[in-house]
Protein backbone atom coordinates (compact mmCIF):
# COMPACT_ATOMS: atom_id res chain seq x y z
CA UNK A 1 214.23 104.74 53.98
CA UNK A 2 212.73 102.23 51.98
CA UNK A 3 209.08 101.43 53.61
CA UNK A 4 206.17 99.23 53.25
CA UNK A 5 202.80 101.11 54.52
CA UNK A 6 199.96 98.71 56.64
CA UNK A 7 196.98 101.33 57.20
CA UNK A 8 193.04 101.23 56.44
CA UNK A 9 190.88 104.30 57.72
CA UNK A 10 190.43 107.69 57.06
CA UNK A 11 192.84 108.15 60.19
CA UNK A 12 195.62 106.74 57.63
CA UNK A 13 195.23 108.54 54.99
CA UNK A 14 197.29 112.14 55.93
CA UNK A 15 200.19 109.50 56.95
CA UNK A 16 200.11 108.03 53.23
CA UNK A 17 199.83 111.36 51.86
CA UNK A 18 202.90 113.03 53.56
CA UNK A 19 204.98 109.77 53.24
CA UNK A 20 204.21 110.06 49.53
CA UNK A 21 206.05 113.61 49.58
CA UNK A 22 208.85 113.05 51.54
CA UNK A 23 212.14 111.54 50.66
CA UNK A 24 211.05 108.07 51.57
CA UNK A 25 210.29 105.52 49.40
CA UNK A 26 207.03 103.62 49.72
CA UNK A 27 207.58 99.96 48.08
CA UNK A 28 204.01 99.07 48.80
CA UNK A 29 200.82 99.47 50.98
CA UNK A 30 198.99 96.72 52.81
CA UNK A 31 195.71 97.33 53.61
CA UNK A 32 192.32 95.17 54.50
CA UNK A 33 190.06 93.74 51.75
CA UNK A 34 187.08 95.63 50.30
CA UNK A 35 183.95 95.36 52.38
CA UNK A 36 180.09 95.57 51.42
CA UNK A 37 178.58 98.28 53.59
CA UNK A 38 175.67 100.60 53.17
CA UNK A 39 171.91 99.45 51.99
CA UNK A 40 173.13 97.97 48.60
CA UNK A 41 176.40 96.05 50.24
CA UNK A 42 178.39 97.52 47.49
CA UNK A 43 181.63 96.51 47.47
CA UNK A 44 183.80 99.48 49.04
CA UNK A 45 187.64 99.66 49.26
CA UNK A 46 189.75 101.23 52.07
CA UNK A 47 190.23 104.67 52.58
CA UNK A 48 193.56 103.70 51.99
CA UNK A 49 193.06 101.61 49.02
CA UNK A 50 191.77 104.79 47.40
CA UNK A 51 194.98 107.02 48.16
CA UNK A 52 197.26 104.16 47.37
CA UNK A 53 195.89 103.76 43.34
CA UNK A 54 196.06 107.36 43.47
CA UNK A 55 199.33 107.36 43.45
CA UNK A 56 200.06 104.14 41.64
CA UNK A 57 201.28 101.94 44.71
CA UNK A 58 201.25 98.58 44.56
CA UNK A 59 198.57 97.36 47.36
CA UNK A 60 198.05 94.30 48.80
CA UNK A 61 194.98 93.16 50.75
CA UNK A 62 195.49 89.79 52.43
CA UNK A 63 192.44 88.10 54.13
CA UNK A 64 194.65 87.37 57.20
CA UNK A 65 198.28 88.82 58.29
CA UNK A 66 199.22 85.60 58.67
CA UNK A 67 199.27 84.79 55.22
CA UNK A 68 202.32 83.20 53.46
CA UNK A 69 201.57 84.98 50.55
CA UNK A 70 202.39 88.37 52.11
CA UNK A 71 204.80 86.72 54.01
CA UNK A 72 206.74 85.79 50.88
CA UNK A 73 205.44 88.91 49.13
CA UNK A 74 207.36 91.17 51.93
CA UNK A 75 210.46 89.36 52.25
CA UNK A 76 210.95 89.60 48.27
CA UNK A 77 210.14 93.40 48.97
CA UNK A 78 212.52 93.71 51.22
CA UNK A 79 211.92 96.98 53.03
CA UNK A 80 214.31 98.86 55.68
CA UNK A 81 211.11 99.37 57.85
CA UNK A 82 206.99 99.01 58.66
CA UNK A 83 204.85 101.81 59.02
CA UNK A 84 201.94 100.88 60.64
CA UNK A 85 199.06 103.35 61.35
CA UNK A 86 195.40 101.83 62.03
CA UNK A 87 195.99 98.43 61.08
CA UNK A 88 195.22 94.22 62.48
CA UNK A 89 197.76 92.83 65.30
CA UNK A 90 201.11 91.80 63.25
CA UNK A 91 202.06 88.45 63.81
CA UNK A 92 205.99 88.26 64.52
CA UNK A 93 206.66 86.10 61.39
CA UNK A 94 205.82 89.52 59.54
CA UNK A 95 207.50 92.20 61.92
CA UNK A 96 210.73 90.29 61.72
CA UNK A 97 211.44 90.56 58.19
CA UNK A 98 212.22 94.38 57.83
CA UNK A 99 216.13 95.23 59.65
CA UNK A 100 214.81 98.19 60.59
CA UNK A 101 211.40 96.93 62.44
CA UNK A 102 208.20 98.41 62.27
CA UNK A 103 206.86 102.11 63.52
CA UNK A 104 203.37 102.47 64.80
CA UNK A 105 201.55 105.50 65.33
CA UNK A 106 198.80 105.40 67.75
CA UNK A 107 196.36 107.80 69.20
CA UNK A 108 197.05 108.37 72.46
CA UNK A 109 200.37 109.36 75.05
CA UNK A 110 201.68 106.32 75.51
CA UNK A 111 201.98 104.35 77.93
CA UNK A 112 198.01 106.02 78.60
CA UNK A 113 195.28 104.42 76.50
CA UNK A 114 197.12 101.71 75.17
CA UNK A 115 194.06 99.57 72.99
CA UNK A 116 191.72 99.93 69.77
CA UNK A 117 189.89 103.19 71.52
CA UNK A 118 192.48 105.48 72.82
CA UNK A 119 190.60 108.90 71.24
CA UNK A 120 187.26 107.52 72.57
CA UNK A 121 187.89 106.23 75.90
CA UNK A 122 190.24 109.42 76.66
CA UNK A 123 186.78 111.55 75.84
CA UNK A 124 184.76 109.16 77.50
CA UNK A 125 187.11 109.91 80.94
CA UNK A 126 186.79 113.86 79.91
CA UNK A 127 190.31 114.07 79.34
CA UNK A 128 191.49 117.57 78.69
CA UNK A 129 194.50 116.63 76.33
CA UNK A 130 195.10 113.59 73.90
CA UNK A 131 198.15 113.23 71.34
CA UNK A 132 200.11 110.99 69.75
CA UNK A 133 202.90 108.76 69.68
CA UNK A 134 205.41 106.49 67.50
CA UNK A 135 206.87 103.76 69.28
CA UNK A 136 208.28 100.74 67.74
CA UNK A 137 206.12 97.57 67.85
CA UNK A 138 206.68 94.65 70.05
CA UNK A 139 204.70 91.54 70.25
CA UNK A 140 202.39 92.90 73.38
CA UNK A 141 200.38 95.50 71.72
CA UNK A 142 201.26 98.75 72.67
CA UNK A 143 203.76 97.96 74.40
CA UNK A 144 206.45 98.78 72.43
CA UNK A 145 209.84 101.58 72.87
CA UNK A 146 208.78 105.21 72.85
CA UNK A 147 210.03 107.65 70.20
CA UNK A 148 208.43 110.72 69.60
CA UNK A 149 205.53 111.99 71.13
CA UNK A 150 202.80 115.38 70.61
CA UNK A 151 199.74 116.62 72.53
CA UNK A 152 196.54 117.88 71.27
CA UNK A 153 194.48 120.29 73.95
CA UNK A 154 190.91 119.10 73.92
CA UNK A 155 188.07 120.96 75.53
CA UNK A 156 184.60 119.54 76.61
CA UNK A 157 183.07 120.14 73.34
CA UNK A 158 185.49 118.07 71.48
CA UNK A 159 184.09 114.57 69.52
CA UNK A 160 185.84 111.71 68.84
CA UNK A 161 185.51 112.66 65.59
CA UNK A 162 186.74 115.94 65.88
CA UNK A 163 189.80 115.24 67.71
CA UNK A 164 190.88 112.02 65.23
CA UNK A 165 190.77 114.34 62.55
CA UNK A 166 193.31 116.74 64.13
CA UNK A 167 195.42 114.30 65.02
CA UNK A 168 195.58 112.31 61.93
CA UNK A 169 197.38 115.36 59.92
CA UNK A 170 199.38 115.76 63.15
CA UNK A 171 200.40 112.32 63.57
CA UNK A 172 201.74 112.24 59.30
CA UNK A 173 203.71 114.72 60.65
CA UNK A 174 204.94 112.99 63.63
CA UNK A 175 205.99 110.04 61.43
CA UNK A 176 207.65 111.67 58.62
CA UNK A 177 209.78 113.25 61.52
CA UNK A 178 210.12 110.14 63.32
CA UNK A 179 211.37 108.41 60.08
CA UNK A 180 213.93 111.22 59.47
CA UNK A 181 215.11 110.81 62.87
CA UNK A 182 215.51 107.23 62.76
CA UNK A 183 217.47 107.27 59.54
CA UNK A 184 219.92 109.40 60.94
CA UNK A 185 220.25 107.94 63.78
CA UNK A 186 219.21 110.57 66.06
CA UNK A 187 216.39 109.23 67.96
CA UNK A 188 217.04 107.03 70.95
CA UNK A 189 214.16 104.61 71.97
CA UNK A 190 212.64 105.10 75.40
CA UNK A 191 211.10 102.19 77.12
CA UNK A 192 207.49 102.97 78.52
CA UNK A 193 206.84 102.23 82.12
CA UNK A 194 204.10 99.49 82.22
CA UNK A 195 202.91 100.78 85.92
CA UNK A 196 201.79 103.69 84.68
CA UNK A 197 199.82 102.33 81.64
CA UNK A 198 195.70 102.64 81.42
CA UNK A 199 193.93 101.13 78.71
CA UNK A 200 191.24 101.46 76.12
CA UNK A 201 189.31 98.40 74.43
CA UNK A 202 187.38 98.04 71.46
CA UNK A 203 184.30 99.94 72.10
CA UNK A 204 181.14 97.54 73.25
CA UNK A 205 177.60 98.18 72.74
CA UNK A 206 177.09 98.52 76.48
CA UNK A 207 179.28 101.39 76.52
CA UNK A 208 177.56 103.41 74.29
CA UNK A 209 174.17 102.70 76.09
CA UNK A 210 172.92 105.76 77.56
CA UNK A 211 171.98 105.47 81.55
CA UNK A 212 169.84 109.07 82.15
CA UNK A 213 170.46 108.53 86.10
CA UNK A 214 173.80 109.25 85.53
CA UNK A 215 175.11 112.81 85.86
CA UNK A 216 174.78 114.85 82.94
CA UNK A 217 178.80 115.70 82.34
CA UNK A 218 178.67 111.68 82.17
CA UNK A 219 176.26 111.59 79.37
CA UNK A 220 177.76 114.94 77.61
CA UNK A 221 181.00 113.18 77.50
CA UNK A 222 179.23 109.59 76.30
CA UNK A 223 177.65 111.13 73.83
CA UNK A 224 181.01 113.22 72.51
CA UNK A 225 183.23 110.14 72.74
CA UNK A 226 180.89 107.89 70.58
CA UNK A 227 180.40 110.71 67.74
CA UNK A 228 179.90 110.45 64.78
CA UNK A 229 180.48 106.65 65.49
CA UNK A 230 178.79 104.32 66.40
CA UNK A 231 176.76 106.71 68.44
CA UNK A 232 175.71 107.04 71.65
CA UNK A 233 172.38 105.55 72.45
CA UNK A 234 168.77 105.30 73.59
CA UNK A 235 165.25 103.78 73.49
CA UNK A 236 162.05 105.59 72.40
CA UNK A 237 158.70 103.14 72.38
CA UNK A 238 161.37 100.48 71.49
CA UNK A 239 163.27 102.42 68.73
CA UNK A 240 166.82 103.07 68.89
CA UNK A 241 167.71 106.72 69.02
CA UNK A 242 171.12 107.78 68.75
CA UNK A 243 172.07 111.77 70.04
CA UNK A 244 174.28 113.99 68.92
CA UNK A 245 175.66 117.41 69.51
CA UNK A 246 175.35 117.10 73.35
CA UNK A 247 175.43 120.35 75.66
CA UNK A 248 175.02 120.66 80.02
CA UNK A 249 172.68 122.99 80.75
CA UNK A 250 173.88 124.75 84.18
CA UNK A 251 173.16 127.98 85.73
CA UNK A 252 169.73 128.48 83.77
CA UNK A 253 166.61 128.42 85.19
CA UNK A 254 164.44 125.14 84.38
CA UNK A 255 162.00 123.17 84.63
CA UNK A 256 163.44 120.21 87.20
CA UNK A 257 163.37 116.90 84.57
CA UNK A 258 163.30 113.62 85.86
CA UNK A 259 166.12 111.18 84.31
CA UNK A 260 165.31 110.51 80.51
CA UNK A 261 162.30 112.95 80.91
CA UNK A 262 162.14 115.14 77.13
CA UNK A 263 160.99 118.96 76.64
CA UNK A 264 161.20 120.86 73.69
CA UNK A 265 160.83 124.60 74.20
CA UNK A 266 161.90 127.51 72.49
CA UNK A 267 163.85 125.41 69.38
CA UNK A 268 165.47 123.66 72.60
CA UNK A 269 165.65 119.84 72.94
CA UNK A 270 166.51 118.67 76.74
CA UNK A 271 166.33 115.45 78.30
CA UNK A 272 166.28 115.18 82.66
CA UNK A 273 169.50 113.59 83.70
CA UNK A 274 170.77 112.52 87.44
CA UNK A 275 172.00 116.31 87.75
CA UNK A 276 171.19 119.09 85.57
CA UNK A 277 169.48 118.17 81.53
CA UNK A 278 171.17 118.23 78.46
CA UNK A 279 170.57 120.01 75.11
CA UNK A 280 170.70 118.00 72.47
CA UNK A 281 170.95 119.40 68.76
CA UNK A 282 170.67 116.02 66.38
CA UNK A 283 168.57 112.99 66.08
CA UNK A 284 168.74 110.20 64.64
CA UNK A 285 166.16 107.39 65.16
CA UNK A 286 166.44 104.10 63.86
CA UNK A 287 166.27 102.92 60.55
CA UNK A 288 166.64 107.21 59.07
CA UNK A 289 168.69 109.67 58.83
CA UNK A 290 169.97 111.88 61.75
CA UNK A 291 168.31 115.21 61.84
CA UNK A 292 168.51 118.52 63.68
CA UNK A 293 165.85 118.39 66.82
CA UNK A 294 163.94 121.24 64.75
CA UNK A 295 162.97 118.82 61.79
CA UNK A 296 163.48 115.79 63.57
CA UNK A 297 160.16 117.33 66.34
CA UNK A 298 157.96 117.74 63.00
CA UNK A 299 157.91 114.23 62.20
CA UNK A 300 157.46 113.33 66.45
CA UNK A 301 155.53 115.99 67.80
CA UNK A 302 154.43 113.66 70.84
CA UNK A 303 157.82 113.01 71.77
CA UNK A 304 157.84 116.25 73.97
CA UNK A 305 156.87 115.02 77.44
CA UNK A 306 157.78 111.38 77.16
CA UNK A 307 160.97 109.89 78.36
CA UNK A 308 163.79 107.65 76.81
CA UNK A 309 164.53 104.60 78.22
């Protein structure tokens, strides 16, 4: 089929790649601006940007979806079908020109997690499996008919990070199938049933706040869902500290912390929860770069024996 791509992240990128392979034709890729990030605010493109010229796509980057200039741009395009992975809301304006409609691939096992944060909010919950799913695109987001579906295990070590990562090259997969399917007409949409959706919002600030009178699975699993971004948080003498690399400490014999309470023995970082501590093996404190506790404790000696707000 003849496709136009909408995709930005990393998490995009194995789609592109395997789309790029397979006997589909990609007419163009639509993908957000370049942004200035980093200490300089240079100008950086997409993840997908970068694949797309690699390839020799033609990419467009409108400030809004709503624009009539990729409104006009699409319809003189004229693809069979959208494939949407990562991308803004589509207005329906857009989503009604291809006769085919548009695919989305989202993180999650629909109708569960349905939102910007499926991977992190499943983690967050300590979920023991995640996955993926294509479903074609309705005006509600995520609310659109089921087609094909796959689960990822994930144990209670797994990041956010960790798990997108898997899932991304699973999920090109799962669309180069789903696209295969659909062409030959042998996939028959399945509507989701709405009672038994949960959700999972943009992630807040709040929610990566660390509270160390919580149980320590609850932190472990805080910590996991919000890594490598945006971290999972703390205050030291009115510095951010964000922690990575999060273990429970159970069945050992310790010395009882109080909540937030810090001890660093034996190459060991803990911190006193609501139950048992926590290990922690990286740092990273405000305005530097994240460390492992072993270098991070030569530049804050004292820190041993204080406790994190």
């Amino acid at each position: 089929m003849k496709l136009v791509f909408f995709g930005t992240p990393d998490f995009a990128v194995p789609t592109l790649d395997a789309l790029h392979d397979s006997s589909h034709e990609i007419l163009g890729v639509v993908t957000s601006p370049d942004k200035r990030s980093g200490r300089g605010l240079k100008v950086k493109p997409s993840a997908i940007k970068i694949s797309a010229e690699k390839y020799g796509l033609p990419i467009y980057q409108p400030e809004s979806t709503g624009s009539k200039q990729l409104n006009s741009i699409l319809k003189q395009i004229n693809p069979d079908i959208y494939v949407v992975v990562a991308y803004k809301i589509l207005p329906e304006s857009i989503l009604n020109i291809p006769h085919r409609g548009a695919v989305n691939l989202h993180a999650s096992l629909l109708p569960k997690y349905r939102g910007a944060a499926p991977v992190n909010h499943a983690i967050l919950n300590g979920e023991t499996e995640t996955g993926l799913t294509t479903f074609m695109i309705q005006k509600k987001v995520d609310t659109g008919d089921l087609l094909l579906q796959q689960s990822l295990p994930i144990d209670n070590s797994v990041t956010t990070g960790e798990a997108l990562s898997k899932l991304s090259f699973i999920g090109a997969d799962l669309i180069i199938k789903t696209l295969d399917a659909l062409a030959q007409n042998k996939i028959k949409p399945l509507k989701q049933d709405s009672a038994k959706a949960t959700f999972a919002p943009k992630i807040s600030v709040q929610d990566c706040k660390i509270n160390w009178t919580n149980p320590a699975l609850v932190i472990h699993n805080q910590i996991r869902a919000f890594s490598p971004k945006p971290g999972a948080f703390t205050f030291y003498n009115k510095k951010r500290v964000k922690l990575f690399g999060s273990k429970v400490l159970q069945n050992l014999q310790y010395t009882k912390l109080l909540p937030g309470e810090i001890e660093y023995t034996n190459s060991i970082f803990k911190i006193g929860t609501g139950s048992e501590p926590i290990q922690i093996t990286n740092i990273q404190i405000e305005g530097k770069k994240k460390l492992s506790v072993d270098k991070f404790i030569l530049g804050f000696p004292k820190i041993t024996g204080g406790c994190f707000d």
